[in-house]
Every structure is written in C-alpha cells, then in structure tokens.
Protein backbone atom coordinates (compact mmCIF):
# COMPACT_ATOMS: atom_id res chain seq x y z
CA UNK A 1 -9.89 4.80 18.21
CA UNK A 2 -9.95 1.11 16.84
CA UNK A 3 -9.68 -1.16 19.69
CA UNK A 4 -7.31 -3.77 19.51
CA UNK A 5 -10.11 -6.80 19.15
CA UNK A 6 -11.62 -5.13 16.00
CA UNK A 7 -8.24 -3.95 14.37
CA UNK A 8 -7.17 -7.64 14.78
CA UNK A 9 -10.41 -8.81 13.38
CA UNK A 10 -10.01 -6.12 10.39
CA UNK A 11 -6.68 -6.94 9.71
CA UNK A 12 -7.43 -10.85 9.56
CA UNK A 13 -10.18 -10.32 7.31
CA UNK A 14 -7.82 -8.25 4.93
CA UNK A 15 -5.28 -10.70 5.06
CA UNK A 16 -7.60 -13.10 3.91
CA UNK A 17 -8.73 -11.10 1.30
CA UNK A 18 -5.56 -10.38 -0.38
CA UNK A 19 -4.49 -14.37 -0.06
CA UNK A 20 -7.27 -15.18 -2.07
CA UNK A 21 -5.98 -12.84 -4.72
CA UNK A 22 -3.06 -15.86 -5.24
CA UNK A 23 -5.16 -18.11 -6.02
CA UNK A 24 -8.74 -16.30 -8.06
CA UNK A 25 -9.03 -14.39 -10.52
CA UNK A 26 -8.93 -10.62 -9.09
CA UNK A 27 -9.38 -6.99 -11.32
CA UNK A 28 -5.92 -4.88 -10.41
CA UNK A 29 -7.95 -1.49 -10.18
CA UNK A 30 -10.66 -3.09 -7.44
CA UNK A 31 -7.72 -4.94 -5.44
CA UNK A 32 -5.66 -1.43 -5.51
CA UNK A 33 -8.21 0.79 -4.30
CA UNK A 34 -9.50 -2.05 -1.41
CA UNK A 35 -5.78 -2.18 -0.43
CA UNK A 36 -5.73 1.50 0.35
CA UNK A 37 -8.80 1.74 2.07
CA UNK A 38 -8.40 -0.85 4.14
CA UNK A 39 -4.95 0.55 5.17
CA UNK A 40 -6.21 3.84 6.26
CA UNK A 41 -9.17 2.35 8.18
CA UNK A 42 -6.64 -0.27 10.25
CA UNK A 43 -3.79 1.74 10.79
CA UNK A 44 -6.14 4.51 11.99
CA UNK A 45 -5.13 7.94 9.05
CA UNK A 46 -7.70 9.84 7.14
CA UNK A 47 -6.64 9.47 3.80
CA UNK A 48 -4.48 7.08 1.13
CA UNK A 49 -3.09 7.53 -2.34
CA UNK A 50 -1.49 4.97 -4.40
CA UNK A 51 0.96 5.07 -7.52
CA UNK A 52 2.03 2.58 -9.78
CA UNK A 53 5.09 2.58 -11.96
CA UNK A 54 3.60 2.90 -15.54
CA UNK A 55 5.49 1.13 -18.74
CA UNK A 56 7.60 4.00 -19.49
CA UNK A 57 9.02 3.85 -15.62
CA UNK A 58 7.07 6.99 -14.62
CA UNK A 59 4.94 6.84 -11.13
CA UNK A 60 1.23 7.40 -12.02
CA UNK A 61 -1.65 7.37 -9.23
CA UNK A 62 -4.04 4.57 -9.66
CA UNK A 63 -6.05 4.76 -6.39
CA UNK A 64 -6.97 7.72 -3.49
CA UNK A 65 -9.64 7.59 -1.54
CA UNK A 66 -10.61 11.25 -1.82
CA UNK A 67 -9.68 14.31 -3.69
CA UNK A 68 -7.83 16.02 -1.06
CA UNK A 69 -5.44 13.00 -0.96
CA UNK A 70 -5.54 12.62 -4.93
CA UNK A 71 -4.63 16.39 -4.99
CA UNK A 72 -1.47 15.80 -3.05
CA UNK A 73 -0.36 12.72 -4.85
CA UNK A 74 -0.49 15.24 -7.97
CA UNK A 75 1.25 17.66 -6.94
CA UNK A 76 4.06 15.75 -5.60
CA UNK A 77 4.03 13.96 -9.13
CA UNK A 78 3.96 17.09 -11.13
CA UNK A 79 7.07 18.21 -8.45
CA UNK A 80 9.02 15.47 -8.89
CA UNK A 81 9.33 15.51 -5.16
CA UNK A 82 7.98 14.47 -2.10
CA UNK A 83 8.46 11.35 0.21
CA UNK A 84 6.27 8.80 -1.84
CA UNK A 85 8.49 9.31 -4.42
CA UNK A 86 11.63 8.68 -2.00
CA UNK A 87 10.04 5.95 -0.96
CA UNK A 88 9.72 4.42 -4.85
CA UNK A 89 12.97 5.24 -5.73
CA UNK A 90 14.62 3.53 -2.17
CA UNK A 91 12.47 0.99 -1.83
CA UNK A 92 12.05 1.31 1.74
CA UNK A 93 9.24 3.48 4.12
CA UNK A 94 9.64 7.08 4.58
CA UNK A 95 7.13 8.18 7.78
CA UNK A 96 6.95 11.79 7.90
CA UNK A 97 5.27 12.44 11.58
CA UNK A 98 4.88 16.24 11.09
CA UNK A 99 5.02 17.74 7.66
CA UNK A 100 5.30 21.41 9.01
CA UNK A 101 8.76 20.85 10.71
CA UNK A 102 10.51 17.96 8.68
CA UNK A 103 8.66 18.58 5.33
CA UNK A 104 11.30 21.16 4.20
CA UNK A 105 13.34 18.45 1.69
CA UNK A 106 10.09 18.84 -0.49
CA UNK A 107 8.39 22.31 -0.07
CA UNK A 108 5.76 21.84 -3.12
CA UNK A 109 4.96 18.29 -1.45
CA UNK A 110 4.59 20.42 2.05
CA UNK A 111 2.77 23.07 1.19
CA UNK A 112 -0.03 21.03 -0.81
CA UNK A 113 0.26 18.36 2.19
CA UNK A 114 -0.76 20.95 4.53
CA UNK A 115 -2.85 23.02 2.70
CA UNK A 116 -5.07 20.12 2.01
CA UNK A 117 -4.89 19.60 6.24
CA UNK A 118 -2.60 16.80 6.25
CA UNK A 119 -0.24 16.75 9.04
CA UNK A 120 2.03 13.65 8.69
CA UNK A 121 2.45 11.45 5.73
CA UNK A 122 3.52 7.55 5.62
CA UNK A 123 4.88 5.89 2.66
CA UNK A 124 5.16 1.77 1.83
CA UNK A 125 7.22 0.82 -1.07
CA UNK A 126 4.99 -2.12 -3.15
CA UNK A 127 7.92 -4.75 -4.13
CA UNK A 128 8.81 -8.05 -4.37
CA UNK A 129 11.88 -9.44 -4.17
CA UNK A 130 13.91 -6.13 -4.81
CA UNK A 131 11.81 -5.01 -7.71
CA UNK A 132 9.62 -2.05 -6.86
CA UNK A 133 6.37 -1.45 -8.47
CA UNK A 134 4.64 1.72 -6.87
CA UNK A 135 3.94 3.18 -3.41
CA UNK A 136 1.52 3.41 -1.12
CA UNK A 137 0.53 6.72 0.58
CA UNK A 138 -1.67 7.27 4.21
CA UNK A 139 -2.00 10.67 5.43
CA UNK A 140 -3.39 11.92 8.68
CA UNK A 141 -4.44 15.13 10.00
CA UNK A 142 -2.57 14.64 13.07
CA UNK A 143 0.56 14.93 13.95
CA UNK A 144 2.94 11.62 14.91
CA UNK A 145 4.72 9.03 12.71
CA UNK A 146 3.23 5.84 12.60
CA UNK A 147 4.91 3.18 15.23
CA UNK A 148 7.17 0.76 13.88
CA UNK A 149 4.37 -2.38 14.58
CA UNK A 150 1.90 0.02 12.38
CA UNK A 151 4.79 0.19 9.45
CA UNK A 152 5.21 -3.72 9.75
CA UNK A 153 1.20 -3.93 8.90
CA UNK A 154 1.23 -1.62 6.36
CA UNK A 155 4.56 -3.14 4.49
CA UNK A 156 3.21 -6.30 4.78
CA UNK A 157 -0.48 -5.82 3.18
CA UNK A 158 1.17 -3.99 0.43
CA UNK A 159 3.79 -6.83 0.26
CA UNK A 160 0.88 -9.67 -0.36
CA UNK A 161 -1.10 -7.16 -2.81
CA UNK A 162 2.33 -7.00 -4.81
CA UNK A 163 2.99 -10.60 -4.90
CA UNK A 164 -1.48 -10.62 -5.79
CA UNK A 165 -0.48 -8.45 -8.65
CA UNK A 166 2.46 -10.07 -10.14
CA UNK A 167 1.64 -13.69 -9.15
CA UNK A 168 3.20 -16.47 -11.57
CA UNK A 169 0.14 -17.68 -13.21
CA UNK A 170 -0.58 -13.91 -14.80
CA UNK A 171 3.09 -13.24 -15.51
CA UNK A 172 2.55 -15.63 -19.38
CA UNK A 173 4.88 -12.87 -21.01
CA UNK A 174 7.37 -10.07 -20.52
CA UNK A 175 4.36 -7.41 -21.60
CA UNK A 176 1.85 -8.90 -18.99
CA UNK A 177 2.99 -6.75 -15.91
CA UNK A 178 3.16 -3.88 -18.03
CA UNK A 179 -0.48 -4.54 -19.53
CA UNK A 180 -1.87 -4.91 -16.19
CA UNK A 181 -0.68 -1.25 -14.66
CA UNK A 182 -1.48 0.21 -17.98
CA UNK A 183 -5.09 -0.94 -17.82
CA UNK A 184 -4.97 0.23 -13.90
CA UNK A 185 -3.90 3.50 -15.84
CA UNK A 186 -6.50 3.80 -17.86
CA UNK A 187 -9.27 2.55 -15.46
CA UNK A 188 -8.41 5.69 -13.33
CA UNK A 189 -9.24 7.90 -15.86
CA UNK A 190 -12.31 6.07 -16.82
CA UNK A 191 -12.95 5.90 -12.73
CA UNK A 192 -12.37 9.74 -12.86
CA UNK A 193 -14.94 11.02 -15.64
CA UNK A 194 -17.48 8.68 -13.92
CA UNK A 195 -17.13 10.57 -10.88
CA UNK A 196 -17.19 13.96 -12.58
CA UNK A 197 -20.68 12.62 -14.36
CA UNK A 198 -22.16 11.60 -11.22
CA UNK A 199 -21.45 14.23 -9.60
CA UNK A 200 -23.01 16.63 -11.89
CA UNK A 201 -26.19 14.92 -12.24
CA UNK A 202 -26.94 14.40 -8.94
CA UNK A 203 -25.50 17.33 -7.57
CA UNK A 204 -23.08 15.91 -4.98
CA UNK A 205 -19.34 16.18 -4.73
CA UNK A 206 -16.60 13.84 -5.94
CA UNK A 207 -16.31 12.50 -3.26
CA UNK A 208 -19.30 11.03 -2.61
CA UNK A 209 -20.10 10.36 -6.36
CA UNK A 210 -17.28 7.69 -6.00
CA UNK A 211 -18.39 6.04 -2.43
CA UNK A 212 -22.11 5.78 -4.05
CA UNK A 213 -20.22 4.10 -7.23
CA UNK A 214 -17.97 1.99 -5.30
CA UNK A 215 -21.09 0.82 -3.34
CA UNK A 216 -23.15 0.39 -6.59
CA UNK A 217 -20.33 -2.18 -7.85
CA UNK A 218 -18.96 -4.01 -4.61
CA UNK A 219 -23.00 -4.83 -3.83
CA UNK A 220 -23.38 -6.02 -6.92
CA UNK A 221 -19.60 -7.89 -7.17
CA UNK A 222 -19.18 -5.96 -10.49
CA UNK A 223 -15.86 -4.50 -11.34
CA UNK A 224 -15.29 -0.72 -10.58
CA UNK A 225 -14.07 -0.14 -14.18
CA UNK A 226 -16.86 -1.72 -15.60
CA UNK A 227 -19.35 0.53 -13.10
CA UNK A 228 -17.59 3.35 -14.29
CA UNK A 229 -17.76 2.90 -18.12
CA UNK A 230 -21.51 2.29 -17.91
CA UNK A 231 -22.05 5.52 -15.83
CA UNK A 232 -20.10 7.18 -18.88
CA UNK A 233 -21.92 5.82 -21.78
CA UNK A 234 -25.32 6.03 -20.00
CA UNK A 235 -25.65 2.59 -19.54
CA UNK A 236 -26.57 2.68 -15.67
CA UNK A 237 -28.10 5.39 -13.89
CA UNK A 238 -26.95 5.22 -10.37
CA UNK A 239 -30.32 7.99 -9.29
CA UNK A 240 -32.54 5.08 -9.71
CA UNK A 241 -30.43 1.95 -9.86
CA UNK A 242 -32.13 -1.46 -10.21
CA UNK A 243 -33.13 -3.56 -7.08
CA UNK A 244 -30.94 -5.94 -6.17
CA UNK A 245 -33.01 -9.80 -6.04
CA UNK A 246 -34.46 -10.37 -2.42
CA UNK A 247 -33.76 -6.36 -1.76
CA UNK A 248 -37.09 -4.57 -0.51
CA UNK A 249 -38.35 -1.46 -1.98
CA UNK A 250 -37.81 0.47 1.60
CA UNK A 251 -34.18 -0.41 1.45
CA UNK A 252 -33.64 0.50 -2.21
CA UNK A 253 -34.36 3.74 -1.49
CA UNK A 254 -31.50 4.07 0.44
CA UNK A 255 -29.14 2.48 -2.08
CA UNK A 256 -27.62 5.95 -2.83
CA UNK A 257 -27.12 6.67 0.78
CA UNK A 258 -23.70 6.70 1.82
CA UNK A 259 -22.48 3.92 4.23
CA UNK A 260 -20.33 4.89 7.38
CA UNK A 261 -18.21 1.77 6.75
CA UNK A 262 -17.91 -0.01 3.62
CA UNK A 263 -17.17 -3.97 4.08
C-alpha cells in the first residue's frame, strides 16, 4: 500500500506534468498512455484502459497498460456494453466495486472482466465543459469501489489531460481535434505491431515487449510512435540498442531489463 507521503508526492509530480502539457508542445499518444499509468499506480488498481471518441463518434482504445486490460476494453467495445461505455455516453463516473454481483447490466463486459481476474472496474469520463471525449478505465483484482476522495483524483487528472488535449492554441480549425485522436488511432496500431515484433524476436510476451519499448523511448525523450515505427521498419533494434552518452557499458546491459517503477 502507497503511503500517504508518497501518493501525495506522486500525485504532485503528475499534476505538474499534465500542467505543463498547457503550455509545451506534448505528443497525444505519450500524454494518454502516462495518464493511465500514472492513475493506476496512485489510486492503487492493477490495470487501466483508455478510449477516445474517434471522428466518426465511435469509442476506440488508444492506451492499456497490459493485454489483459486491452482485452476487456475490446470486448466491451465489440459488446456495445459495459460501464466505460456508460460512463462516455453520461458523462459522469460509473465505479463498479464487485463485478461478480453488480456486473449483471453488461454480462459480455462481466464475464471478460472476470475472466481476465478483474474484480471491480472504475470509469472517469474525459470532458471539458460538457463535451465528452473518451473514458478512462482502472481495474483491480480486488474487490471494493474506489472512495469518493480516490474518484475526485482520478476525475480531476483526466480533467487537466482533456483540457492538455484540446487546449486553445492546437484547436487552429474545426478538423484539429479530430486529427489529433485519429493520429492517437493510428499510433495504437502502429504501437501494437511493434509490440507483436518485439515480442517475437526476443521471445518475451506483449507485455513486456511494450515496458522495454516504453523505456527505450521515455530514456531517450523520443516519442512512443516514433519508437514504434522504427521497431517496424527495422530501423532500431531494441536487443542491442545504442548507449545512451555518459551511460556505462555495465549498465547498458541492463537497458532491456524491465524496471519495477517507471518515472
């Protein structure tokens, strides 16, 4: 359990984070999947998902932070049920604290949920000013809704990422918002067959193949799409990927490891 001196310290630092997405130039795909790991490591579940709305006003996921979670979100998409989707279409939270009793409104959702070993599900509309762009998913493999201080956290991260995303200075034309979650669209994809190439050539699972990708670009301050489009077309190899300046030789051996925490 978090204690309350480092999940104030974490949740600072994330603040902080997303601020400066008002006023620097940010990539939509790197600030979406930070938001949702950062949410599942402060407010203490095992996994996130999040959707976006794309251009045709369909939800789409953009962002999970492992395939157990990513599985869900699909099913529930594929469905057309399930309490993200409530929560999209509402605009306001829908906590779930045990899937197996009070899961029966969406039985695909449910069974997947559970099958997968998640036990309760919490969902945080992303919106601004009425208008709702996509959801954001945490799922834990216990049982127990999240408290109503926990909901505050999460609504209000996902608030500041929403305003990050559709901040004035990006919005120069009625196709810019839709531009932006189509290339977060498209990124997944490209984020996706990276992770299946990775994984085959170094024999690991998805999983990992993304945490050892995601390292590979945040230690390098590269964008995840652009990571990911290298590992496709050969560019990079991420088996023996080049030492970072002022990096030993001992410790770039270990650049493939996988990090308990990522900063």
């Amino acid at each position: 359990m978090m204690t309350t001196k480092t999940r104030e310290s974490k949740l600072s630092t994330a603040f902080v984070k997303l601020a400066d997405t008002l006023v620097t130039e940010f990539d939509v795909v790197d600030l979406l999947h930070w938001l949702v790991e950062r949410c599942t490591e402060i407010l203490d579940t095992q996994a996130g998902g999040l959707m976006l709305v794309d251009p045709t006003g369909q939800l789409q996921l953009v962002a999970s932070t492992s395939e157990e979670a990513e599985l869900v979100e699909i099913f529930q998409l594929a469905a057309g049920e399930g309490p993200c989707l409530d929560c999209f279409y509402t605009g306001i939270p829908v906590t779930v604290g045990n899937i197996e009793i009070d899961g029966g409104t969406w039985p695909t959702f449910s069974t997947e949920a559970l099958k997968q070993g998640f036990k309760s599900v919490h969902a945080t509309p992303l919106r601004l000013r009425g208008q709702v762009i996509g959801t954001m998913n945490l799922f834990s493999h216990q049982i127990g809704a999240l408290v109503p201080e926990d909901i505050a956290v999460a609504q209000a991260l996902a608030d500041v990422a929403t305003i990050g995303i559709l901040q004035e200075r990006h919005i120069r034309s009625a196709n810019v918002v839709a531009e932006q979650l189509q290339r977060a669209l498209d990124s997944r994809i490209l984020i996706e067959q990276a992770k299946g190439v990775l994984a085959a050539t170094m024999n690991t699972t998805m999983n990992d193949a993304f945490v050892i990708m995601r390292t590979y670009a945040r230690d390098r301050n590269l964008p995840l799409r652009q990571v990911a489009g290298d590992v496709v077309s050969g560019r990079i190899d991420l088996q023996n990927p080049p030492r970072l300046i002022g990096q030993s030789p001992t410790s770039q051996g270990r650049g493939a490891e996988l990090p308990a925490q990522i900063p």
